[in-house]
PDB file of N, CA and C in Angstrom:
ATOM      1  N   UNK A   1     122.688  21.403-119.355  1.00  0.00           N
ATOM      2  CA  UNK A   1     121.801  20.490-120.058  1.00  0.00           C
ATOM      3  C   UNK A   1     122.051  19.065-119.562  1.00  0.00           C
ATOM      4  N   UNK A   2     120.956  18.140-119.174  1.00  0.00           N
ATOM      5  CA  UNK A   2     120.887  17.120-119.001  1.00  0.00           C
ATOM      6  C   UNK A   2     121.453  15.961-119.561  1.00  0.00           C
ATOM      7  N   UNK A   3     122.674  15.079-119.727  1.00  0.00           N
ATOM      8  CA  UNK A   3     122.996  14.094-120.402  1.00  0.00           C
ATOM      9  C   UNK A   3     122.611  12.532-120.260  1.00  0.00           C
ATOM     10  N   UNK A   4     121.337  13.004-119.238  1.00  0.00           N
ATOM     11  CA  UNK A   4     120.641  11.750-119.088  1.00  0.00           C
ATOM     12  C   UNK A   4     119.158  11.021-119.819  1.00  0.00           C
ATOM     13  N   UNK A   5     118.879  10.236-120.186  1.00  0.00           N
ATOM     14  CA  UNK A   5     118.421   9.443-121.001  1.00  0.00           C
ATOM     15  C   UNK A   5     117.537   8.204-120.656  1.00  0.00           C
ATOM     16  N   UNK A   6     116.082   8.336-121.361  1.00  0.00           N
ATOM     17  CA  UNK A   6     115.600   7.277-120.871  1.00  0.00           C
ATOM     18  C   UNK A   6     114.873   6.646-122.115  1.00  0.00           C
ATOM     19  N   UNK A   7     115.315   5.186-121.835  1.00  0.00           N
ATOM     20  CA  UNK A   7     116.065   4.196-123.159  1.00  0.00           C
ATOM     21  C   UNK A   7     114.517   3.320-122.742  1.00  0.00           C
ATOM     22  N   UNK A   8     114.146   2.675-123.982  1.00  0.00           N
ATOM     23  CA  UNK A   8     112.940   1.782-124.986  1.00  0.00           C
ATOM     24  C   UNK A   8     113.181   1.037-125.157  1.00  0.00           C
ATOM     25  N   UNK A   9     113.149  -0.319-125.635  1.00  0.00           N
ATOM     26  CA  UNK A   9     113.206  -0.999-126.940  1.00  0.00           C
ATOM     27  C   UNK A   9     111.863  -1.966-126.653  1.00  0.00           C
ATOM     28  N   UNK A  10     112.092  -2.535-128.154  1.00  0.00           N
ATOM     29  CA  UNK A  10     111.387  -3.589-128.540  1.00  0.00           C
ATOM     30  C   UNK A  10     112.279  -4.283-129.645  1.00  0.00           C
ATOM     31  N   UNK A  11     112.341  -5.568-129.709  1.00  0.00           N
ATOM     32  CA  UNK A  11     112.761  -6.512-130.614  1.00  0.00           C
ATOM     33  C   UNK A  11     111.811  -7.335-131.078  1.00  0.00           C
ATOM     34  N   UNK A  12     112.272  -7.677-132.412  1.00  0.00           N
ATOM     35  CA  UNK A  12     111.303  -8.319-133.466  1.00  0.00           C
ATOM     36  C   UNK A  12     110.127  -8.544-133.050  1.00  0.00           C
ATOM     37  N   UNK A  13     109.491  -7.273-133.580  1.00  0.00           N
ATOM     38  CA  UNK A  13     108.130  -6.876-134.023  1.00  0.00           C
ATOM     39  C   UNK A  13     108.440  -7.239-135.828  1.00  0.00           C
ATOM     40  N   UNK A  14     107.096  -7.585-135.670  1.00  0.00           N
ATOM     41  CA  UNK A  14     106.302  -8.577-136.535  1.00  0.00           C
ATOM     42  C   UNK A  14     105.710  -6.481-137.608  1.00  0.00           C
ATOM     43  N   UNK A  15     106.427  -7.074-139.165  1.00  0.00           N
ATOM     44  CA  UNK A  15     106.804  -6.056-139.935  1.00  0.00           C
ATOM     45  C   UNK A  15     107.673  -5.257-140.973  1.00  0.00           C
ATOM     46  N   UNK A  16     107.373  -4.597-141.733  1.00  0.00           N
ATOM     47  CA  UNK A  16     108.326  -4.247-142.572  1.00  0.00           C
ATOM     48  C   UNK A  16     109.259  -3.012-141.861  1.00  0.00           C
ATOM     49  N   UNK A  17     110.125  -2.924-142.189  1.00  0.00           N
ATOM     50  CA  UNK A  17     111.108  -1.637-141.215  1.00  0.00           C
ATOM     51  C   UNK A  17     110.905  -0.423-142.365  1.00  0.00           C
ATOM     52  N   UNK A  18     110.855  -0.527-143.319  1.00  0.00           N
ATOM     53  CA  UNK A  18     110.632   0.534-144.236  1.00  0.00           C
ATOM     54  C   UNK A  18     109.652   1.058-143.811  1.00  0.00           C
ATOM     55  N   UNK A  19     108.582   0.911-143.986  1.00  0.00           N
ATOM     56  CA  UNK A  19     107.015   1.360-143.437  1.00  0.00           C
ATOM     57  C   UNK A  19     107.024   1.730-142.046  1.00  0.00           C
ATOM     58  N   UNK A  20     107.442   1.238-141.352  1.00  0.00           N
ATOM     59  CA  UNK A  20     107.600   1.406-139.984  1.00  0.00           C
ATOM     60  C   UNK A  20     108.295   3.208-139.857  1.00  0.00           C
ATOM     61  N   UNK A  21     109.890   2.855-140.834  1.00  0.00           N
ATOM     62  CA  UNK A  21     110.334   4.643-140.667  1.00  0.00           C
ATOM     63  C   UNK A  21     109.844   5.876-141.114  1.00  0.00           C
ATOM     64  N   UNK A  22     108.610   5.293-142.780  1.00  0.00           N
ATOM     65  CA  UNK A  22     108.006   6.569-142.620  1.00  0.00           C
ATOM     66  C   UNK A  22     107.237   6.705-141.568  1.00  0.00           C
ATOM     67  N   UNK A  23     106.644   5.999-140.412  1.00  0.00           N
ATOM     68  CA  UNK A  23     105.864   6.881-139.561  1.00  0.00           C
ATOM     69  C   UNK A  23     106.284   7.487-138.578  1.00  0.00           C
ATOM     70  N   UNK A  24     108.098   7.110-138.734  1.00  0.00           N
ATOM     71  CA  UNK A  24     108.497   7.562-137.438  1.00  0.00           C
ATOM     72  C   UNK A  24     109.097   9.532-138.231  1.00  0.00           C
ATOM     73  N   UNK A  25     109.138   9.240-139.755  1.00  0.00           N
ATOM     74  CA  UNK A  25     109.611  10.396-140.570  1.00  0.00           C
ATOM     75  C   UNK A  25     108.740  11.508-140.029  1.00  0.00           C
ATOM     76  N   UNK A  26     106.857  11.204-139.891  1.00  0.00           N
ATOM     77  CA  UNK A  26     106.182  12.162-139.670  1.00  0.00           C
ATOM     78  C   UNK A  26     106.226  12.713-138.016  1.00  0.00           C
ATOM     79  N   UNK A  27     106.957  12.197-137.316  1.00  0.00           N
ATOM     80  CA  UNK A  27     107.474  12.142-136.348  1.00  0.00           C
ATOM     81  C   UNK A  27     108.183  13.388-135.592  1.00  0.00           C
ATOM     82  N   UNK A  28     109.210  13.822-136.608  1.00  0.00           N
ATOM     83  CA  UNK A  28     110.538  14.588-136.865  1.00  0.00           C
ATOM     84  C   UNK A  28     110.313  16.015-136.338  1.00  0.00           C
ATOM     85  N   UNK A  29     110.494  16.040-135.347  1.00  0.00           N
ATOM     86  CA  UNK A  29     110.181  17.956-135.159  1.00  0.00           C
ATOM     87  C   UNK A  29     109.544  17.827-134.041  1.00  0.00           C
ATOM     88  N   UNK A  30     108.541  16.860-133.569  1.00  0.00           N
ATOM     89  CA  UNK A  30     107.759  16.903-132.479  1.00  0.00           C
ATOM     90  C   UNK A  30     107.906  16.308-130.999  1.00  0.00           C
ATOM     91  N   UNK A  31     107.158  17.138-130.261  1.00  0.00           N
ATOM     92  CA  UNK A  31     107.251  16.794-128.841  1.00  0.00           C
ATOM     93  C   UNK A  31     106.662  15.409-128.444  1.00  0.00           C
ATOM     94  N   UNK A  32     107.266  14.690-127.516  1.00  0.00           N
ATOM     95  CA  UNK A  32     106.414  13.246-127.057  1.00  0.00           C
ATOM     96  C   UNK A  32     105.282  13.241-126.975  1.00  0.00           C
ATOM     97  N   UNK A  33     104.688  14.495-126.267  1.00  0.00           N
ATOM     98  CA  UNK A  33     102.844  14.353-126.195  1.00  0.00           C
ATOM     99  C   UNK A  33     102.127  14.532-127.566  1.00  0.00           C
ATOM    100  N   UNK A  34     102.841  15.260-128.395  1.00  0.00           N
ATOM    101  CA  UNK A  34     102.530  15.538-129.375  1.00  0.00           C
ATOM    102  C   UNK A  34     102.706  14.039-130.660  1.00  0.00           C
ATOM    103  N   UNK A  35     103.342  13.801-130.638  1.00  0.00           N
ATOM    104  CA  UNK A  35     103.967  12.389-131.331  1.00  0.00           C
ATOM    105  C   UNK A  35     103.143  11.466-130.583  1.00  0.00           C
ATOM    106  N   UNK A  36     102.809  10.991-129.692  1.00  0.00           N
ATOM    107  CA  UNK A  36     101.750  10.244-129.161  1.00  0.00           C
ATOM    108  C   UNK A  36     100.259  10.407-129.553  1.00  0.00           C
ATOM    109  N   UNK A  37      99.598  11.586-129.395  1.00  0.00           N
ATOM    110  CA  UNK A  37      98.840  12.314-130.167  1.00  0.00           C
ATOM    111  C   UNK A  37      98.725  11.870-131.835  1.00  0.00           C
ATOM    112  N   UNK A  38     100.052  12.317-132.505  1.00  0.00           N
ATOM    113  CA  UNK A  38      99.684  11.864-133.910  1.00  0.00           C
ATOM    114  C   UNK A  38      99.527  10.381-134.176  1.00  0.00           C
ATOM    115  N   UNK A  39     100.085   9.706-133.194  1.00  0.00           N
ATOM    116  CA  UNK A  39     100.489   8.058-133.974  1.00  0.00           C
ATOM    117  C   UNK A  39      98.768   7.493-133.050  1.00  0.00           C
ATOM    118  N   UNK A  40      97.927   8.284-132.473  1.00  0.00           N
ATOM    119  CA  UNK A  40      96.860   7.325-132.381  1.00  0.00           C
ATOM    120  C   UNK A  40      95.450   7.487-133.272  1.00  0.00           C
ATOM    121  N   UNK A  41      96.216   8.550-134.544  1.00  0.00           N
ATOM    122  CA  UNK A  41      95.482   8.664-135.780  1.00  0.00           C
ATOM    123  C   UNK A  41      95.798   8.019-136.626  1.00  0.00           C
ATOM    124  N   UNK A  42      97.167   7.668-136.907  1.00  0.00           N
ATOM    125  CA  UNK A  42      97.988   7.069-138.118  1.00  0.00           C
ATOM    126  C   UNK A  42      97.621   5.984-138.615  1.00  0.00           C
ATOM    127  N   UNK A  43      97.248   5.462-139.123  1.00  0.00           N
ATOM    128  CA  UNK A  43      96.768   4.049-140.398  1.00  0.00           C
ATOM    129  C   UNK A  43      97.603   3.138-140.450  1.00  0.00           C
ATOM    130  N   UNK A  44      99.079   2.912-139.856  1.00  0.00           N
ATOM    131  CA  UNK A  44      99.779   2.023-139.933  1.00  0.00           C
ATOM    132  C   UNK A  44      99.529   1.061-139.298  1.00  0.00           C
ATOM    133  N   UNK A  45     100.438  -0.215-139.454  1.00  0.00           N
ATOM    134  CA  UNK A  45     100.430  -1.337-138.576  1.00  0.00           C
ATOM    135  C   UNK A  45     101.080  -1.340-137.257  1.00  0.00           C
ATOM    136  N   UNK A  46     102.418  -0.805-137.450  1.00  0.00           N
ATOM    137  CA  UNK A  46     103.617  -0.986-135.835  1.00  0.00           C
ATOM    138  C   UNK A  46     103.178   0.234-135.734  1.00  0.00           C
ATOM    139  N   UNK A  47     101.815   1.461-135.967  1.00  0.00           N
ATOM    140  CA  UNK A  47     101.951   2.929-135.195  1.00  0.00           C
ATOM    141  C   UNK A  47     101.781   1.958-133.979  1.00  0.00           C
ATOM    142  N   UNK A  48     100.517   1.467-133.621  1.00  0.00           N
ATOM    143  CA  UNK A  48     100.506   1.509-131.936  1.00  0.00           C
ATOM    144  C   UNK A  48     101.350   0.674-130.923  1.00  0.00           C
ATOM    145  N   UNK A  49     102.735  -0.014-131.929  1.00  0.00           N
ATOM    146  CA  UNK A  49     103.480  -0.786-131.339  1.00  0.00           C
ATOM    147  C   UNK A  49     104.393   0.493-130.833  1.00  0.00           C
ATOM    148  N   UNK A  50     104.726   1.560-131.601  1.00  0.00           N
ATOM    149  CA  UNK A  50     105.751   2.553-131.810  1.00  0.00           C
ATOM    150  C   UNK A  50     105.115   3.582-130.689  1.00  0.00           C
ATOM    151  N   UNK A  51     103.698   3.554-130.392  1.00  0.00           N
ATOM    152  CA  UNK A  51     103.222   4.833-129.427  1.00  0.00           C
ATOM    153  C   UNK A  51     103.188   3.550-128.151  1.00  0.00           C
ATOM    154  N   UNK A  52     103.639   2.531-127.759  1.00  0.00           N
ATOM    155  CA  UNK A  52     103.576   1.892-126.342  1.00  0.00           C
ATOM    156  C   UNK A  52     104.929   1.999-126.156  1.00  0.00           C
ATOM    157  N   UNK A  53     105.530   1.498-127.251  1.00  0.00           N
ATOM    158  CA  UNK A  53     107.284   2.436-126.902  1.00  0.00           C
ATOM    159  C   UNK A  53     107.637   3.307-126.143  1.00  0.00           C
ATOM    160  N   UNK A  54     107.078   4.170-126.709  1.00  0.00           N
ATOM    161  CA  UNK A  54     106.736   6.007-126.671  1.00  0.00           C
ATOM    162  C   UNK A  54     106.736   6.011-125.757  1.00  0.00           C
ATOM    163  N   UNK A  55     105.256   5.573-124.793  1.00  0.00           N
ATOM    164  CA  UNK A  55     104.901   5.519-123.257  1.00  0.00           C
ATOM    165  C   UNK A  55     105.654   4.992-122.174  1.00  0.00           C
ATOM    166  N   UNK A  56     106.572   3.628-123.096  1.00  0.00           N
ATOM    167  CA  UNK A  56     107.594   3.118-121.716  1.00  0.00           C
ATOM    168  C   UNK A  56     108.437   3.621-121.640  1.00  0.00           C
ATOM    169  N   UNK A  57     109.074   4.958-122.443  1.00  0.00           N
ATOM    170  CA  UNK A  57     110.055   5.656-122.429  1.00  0.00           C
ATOM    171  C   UNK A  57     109.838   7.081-120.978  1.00  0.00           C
ATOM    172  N   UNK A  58     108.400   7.182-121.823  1.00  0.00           N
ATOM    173  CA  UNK A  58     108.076   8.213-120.762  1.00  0.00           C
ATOM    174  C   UNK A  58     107.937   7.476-119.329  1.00  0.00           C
ATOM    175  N   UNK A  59     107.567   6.537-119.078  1.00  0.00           N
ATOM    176  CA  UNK A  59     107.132   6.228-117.589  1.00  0.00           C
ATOM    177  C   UNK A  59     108.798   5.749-117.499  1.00  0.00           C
ATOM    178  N   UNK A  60     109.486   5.709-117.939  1.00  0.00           N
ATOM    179  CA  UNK A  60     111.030   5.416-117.551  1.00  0.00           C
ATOM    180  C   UNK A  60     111.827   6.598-117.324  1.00  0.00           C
ATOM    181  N   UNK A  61     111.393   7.674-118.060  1.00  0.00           N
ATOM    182  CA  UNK A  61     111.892   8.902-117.797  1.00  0.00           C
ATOM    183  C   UNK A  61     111.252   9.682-116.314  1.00  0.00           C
ATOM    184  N   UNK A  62     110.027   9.234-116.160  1.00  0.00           N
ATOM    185  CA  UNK A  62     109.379   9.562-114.891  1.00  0.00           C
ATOM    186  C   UNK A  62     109.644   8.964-113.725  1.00  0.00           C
ATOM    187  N   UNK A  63     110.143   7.815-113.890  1.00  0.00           N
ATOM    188  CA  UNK A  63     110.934   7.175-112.821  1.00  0.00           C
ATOM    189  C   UNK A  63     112.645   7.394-112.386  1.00  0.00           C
ATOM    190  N   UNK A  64     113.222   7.955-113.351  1.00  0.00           N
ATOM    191  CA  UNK A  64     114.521   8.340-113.191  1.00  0.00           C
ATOM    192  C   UNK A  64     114.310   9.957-112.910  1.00  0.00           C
ATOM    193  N   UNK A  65     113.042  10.712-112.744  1.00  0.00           N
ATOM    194  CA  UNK A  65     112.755  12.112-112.021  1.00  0.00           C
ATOM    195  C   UNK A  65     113.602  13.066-113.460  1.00  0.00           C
ATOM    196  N   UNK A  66     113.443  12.584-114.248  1.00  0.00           N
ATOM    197  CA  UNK A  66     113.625  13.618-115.214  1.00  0.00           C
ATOM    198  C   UNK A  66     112.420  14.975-115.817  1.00  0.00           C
ATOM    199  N   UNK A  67     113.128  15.801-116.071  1.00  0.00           N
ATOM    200  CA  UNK A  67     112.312  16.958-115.944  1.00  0.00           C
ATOM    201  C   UNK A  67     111.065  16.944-117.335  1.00  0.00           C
ATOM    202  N   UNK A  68     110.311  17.638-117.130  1.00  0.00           N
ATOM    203  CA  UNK A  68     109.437  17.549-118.311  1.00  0.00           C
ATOM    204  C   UNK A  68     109.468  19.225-118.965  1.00  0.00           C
ATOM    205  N   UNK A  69     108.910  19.041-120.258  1.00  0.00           N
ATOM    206  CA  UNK A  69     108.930  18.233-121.437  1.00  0.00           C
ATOM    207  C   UNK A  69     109.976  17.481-122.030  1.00  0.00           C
ATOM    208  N   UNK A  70     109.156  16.547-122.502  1.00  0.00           N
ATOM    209  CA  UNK A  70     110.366  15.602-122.725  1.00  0.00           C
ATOM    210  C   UNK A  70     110.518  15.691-124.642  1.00  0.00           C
ATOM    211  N   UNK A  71     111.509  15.457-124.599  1.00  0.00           N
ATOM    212  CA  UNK A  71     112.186  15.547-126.510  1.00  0.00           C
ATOM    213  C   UNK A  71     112.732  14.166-127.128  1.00  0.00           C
ATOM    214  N   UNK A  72     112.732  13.777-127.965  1.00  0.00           N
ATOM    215  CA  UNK A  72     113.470  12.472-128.592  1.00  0.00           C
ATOM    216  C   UNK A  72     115.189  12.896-128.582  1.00  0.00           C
ATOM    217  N   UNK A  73     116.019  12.111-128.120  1.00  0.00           N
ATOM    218  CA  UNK A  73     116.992  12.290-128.679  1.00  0.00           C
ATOM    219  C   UNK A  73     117.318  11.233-130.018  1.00  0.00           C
ATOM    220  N   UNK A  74     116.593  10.337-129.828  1.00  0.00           N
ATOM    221  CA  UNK A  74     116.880   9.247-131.187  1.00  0.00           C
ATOM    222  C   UNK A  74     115.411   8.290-130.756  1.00  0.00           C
ATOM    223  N   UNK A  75     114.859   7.881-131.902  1.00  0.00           N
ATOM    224  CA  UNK A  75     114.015   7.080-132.742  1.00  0.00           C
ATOM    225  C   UNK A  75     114.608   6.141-133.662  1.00  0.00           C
ATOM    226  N   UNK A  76     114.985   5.006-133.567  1.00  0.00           N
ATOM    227  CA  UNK A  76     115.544   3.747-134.473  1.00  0.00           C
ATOM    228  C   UNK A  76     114.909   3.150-134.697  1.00  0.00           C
ATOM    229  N   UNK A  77     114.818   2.873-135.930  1.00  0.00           N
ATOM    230  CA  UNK A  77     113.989   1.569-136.264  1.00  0.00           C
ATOM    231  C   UNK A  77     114.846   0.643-137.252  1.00  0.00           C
ATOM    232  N   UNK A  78     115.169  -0.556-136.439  1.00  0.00           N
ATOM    233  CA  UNK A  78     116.486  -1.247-137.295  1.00  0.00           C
ATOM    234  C   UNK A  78     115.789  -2.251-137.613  1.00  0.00           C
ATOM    235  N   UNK A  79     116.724  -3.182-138.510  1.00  0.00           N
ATOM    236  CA  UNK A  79     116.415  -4.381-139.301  1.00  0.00           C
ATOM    237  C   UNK A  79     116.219  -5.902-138.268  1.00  0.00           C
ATOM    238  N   UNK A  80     115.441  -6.358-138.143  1.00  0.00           N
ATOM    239  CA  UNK A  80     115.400  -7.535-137.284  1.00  0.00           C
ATOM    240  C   UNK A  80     115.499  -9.064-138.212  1.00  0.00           C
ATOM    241  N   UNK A  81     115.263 -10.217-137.388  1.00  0.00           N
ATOM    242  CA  UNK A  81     115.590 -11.161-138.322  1.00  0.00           C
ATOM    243  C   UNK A  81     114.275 -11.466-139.136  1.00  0.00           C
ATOM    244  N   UNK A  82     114.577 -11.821-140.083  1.00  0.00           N
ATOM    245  CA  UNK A  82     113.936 -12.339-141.141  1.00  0.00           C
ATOM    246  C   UNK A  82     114.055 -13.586-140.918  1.00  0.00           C
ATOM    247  N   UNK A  83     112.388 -14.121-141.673  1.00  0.00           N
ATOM    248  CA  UNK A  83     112.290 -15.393-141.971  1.00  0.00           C
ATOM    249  C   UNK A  83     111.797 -15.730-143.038  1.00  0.00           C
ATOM    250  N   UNK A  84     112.628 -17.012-143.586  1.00  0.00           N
ATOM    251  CA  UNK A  84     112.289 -17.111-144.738  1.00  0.00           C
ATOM    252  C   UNK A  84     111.275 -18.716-145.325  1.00  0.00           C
ATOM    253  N   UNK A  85     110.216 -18.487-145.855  1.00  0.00           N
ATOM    254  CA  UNK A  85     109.216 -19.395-146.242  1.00  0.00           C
ATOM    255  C   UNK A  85     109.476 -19.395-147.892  1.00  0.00           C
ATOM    256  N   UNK A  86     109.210 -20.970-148.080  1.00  0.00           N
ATOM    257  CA  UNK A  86     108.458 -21.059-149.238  1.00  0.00           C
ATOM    258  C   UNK A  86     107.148 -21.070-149.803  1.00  0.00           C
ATOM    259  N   UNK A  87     106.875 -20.034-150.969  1.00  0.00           N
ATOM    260  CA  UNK A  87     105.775 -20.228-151.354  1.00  0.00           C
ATOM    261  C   UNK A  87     105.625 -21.156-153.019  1.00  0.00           C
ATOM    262  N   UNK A  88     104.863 -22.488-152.825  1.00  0.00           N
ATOM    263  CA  UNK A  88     105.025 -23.072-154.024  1.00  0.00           C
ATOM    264  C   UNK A  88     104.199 -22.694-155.167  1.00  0.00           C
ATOM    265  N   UNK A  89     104.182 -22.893-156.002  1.00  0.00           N
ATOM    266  CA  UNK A  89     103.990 -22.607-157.287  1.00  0.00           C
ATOM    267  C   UNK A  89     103.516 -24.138-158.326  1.00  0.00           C
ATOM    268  N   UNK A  90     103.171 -23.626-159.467  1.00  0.00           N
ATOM    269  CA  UNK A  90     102.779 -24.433-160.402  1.00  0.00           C
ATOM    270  C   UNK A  90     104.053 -25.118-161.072  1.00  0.00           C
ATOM    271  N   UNK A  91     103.421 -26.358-161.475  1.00  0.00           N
ATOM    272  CA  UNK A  91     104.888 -26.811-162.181  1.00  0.00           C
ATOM    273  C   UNK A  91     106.135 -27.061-161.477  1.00  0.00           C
ATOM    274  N   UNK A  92     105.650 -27.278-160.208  1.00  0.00           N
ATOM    275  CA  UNK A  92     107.154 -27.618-158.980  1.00  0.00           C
ATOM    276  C   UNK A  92     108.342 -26.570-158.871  1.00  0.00           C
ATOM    277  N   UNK A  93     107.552 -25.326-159.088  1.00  0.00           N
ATOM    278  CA  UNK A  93     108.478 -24.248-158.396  1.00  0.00           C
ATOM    279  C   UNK A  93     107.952 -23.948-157.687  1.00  0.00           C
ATOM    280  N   UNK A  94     109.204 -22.731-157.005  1.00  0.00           N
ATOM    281  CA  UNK A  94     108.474 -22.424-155.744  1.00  0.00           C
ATOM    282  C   UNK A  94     109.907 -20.921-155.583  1.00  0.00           C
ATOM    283  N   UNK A  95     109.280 -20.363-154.799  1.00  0.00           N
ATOM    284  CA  UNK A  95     110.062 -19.077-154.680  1.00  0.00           C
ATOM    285  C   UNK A  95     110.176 -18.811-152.831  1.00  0.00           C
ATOM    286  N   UNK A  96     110.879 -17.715-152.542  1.00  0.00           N
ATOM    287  CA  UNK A  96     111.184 -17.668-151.307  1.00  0.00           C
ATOM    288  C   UNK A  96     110.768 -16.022-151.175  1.00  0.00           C
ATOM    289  N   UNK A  97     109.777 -16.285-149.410  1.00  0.00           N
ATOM    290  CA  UNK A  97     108.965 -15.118-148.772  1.00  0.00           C
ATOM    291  C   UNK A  97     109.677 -14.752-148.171  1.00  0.00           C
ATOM    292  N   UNK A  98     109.981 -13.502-147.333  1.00  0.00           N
ATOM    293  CA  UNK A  98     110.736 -12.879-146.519  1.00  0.00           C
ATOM    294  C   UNK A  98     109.774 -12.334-145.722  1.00  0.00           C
ATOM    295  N   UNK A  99     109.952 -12.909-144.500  1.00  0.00           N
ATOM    296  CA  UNK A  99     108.793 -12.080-143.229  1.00  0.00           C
ATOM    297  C   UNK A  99     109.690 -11.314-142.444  1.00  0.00           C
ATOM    298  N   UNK A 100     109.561 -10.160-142.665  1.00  0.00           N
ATOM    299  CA  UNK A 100     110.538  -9.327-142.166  1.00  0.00           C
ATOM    300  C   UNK A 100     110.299  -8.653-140.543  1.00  0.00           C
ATOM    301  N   UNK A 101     110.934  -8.182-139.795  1.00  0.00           N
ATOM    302  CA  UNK A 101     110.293  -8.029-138.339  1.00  0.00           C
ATOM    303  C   UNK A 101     111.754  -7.283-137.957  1.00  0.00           C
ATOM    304  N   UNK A 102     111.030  -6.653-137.312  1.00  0.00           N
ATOM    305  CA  UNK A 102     111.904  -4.780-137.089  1.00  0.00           C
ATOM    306  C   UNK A 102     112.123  -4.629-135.430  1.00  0.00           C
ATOM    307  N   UNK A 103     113.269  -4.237-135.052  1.00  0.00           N
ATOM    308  CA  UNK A 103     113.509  -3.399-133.439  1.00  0.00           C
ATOM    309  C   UNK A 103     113.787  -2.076-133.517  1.00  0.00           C
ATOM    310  N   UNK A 104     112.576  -1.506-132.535  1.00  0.00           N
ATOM    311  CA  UNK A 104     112.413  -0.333-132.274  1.00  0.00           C
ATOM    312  C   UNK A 104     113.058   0.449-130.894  1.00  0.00           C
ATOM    313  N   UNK A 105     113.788   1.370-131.061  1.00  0.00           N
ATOM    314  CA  UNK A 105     114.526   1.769-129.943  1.00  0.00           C
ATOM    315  C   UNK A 105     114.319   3.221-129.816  1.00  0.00           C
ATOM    316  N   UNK A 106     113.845   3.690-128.675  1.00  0.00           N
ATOM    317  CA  UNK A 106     113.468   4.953-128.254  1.00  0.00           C
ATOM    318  C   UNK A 106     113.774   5.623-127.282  1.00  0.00           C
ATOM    319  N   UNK A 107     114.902   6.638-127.795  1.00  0.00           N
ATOM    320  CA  UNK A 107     115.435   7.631-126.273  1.00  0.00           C
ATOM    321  C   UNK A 107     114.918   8.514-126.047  1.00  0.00           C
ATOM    322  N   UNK A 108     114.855   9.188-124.562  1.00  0.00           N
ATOM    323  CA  UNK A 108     113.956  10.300-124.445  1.00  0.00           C
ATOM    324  C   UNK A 108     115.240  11.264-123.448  1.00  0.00           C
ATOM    325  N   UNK A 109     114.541  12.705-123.771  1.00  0.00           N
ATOM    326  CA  UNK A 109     115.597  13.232-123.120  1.00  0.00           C
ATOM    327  C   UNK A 109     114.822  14.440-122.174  1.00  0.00           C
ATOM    328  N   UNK A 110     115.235  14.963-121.203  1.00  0.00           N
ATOM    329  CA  UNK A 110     114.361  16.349-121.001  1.00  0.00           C
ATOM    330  C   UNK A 110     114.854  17.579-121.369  1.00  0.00           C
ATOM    331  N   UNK A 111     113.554  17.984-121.702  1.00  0.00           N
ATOM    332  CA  UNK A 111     113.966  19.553-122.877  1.00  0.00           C
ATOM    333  C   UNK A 111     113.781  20.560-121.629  1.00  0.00           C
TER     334      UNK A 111
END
């Protein structure tokens, strides 16, 4: 079996990371063509950030002559930095926004 690997990322994408992992949840079980396939139905916001991922994994795996079909060995979707705004309010308050923004990291392996 192959212990070679062809590595993704993206950093702070513009997003919640929660939302982001259920689409990677419906994910779970499936083949790359197949997972590409589902995420250009999906209703989310980062799906089509998460299926160009997808693709630079594969054209990275195709360049290192790895065999096909290809399998996930890992899908991450971690916490990126936050920024924080005020939003003011009546009466001279004001409370604090969190714009949250997520890195996505995608290994591919051949099955």
């Amino acid at each position: 079996m192959d212990t070679e690997y062809a590595l993704s990322t993206i950093k702070n994408v513009k997003g919640s990371p929660y939302k982001t992992r259920l689409v990677v949840k419906a994910l779970k079980g499936l083949s790359v063509d197949d997972a590409i396939t589902t995420l250009q139905f999906v209703n989310y916001k980062n799906a089509y950030t998460l299926m160009k991922v997808i693709k630079n994994a594969v054209n990275i795996a195709k360049q290192k002559n790895l065999k096909e079909p290809y399998q996930f060995a890992e899908i991450r979707i971690d916490k990126g930095r936050t920024l924080k705004r005020l939003r003011y309010g009546s009466k001279g308050n004001a409370s604090v926004l969190s714009k949250r923004s997520l890195n996505i990291l995608v290994k591919i392996k051949s099955g």
